[in-house]
C-alpha atoms as a PDB file:
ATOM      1  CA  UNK A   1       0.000   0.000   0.000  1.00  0.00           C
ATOM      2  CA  UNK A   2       2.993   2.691   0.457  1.00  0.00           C
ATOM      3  CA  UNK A   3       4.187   2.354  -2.775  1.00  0.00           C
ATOM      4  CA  UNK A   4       1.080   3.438  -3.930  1.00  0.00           C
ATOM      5  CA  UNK A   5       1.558   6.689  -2.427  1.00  0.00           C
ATOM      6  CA  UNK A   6       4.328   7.792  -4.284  1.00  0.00           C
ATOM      7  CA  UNK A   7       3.614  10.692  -7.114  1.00  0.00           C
ATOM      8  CA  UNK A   8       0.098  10.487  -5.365  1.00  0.00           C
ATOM      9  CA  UNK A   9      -1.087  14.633  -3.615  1.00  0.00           C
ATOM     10  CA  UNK A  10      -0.328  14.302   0.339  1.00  0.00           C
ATOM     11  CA  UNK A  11      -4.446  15.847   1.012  1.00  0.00           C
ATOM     12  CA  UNK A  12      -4.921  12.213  -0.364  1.00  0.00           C
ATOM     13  CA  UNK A  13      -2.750  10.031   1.619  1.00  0.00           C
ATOM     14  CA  UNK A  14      -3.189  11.709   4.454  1.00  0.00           C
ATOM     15  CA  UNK A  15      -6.127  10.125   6.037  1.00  0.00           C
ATOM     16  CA  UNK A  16      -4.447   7.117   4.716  1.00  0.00           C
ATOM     17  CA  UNK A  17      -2.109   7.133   6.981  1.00  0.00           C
ATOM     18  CA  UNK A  18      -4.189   7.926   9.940  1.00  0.00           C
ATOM     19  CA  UNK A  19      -5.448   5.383   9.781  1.00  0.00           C
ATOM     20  CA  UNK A  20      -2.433   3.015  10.122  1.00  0.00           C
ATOM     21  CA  UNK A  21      -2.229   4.657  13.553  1.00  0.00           C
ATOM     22  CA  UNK A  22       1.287   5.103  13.060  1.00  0.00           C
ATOM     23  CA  UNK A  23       3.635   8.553  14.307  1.00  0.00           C
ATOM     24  CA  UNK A  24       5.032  10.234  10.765  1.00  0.00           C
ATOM     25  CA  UNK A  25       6.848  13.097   9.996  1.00  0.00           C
ATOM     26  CA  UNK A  26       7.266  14.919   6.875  1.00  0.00           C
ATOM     27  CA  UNK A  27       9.702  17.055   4.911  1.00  0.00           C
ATOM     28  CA  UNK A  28       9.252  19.204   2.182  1.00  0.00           C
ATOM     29  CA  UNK A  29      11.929  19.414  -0.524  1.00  0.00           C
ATOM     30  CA  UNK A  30      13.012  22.653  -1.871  1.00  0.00           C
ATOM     31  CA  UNK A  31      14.994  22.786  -5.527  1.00  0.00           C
ATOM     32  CA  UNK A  32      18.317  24.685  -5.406  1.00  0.00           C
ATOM     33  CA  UNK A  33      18.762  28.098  -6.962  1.00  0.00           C
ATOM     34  CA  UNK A  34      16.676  30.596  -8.470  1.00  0.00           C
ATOM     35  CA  UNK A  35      13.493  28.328  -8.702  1.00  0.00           C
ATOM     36  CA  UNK A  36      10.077  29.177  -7.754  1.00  0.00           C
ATOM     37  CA  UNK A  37       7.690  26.359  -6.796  1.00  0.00           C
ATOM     38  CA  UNK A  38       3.677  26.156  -7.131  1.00  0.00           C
ATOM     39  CA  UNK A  39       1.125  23.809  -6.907  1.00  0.00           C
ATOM     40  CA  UNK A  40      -0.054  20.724  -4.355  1.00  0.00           C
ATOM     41  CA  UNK A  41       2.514  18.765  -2.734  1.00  0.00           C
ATOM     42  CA  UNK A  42       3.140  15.103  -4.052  1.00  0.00           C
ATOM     43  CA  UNK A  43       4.671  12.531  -2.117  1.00  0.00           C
ATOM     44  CA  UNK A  44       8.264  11.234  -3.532  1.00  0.00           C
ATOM     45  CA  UNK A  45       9.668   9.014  -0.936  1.00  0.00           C
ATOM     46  CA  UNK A  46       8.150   6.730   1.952  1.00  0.00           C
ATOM     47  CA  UNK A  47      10.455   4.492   4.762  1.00  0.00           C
ATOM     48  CA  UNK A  48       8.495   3.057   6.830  1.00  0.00           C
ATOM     49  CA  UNK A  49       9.853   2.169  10.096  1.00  0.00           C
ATOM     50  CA  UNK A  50       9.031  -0.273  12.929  1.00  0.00           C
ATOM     51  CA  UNK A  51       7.689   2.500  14.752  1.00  0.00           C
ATOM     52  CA  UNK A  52       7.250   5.545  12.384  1.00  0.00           C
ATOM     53  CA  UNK A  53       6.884   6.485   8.733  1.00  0.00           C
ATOM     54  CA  UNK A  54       9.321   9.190   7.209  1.00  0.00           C
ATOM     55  CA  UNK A  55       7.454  10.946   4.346  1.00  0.00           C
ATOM     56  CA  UNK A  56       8.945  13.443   1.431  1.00  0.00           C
ATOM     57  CA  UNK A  57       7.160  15.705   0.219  1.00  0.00           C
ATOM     58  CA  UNK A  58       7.634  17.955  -2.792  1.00  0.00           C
ATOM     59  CA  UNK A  59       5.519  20.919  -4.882  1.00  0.00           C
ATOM     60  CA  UNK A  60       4.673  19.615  -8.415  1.00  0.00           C
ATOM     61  CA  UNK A  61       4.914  22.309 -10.089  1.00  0.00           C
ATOM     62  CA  UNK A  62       8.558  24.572 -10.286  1.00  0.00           C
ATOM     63  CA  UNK A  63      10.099  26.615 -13.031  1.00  0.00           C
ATOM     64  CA  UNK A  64      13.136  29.632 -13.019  1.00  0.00           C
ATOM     65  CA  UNK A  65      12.457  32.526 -11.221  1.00  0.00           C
ATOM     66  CA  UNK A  66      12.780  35.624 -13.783  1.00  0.00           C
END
């Protein structure tokens, strides 16, 4: 079921992991440089732990700033 999460928007795997009833943390990624970022945030990596989930998230949409 995790794996199915990845590329997937976090408002919809969210509840999805409430309900494991498991502790997780996130982290949103930033891209280096003189980029701007927009849009809904899209989970790109899961590790699940015995005890926790680790969760990274990052914007979908970027381009240069001008």
């Amino acid at each position: 079921m995790i794996r199915n999460w990845l590329g997937r928007e976090w408002n919809e795997v969210k509840p999805q992991i409430k309900q494991l009833a498991k502790p997780y943390a996130f982290q949103i990624t930033q891209p280096h440089g003189n980029i701007e970022t927009w849009g809904n945030y899209r989970v790109v990596r899961v590790r699940e732990f015995d005890d926790r989930l680790d969760i990274v998230l990052a914007q979908e949409n970027f381009s240069r700033r001008s």
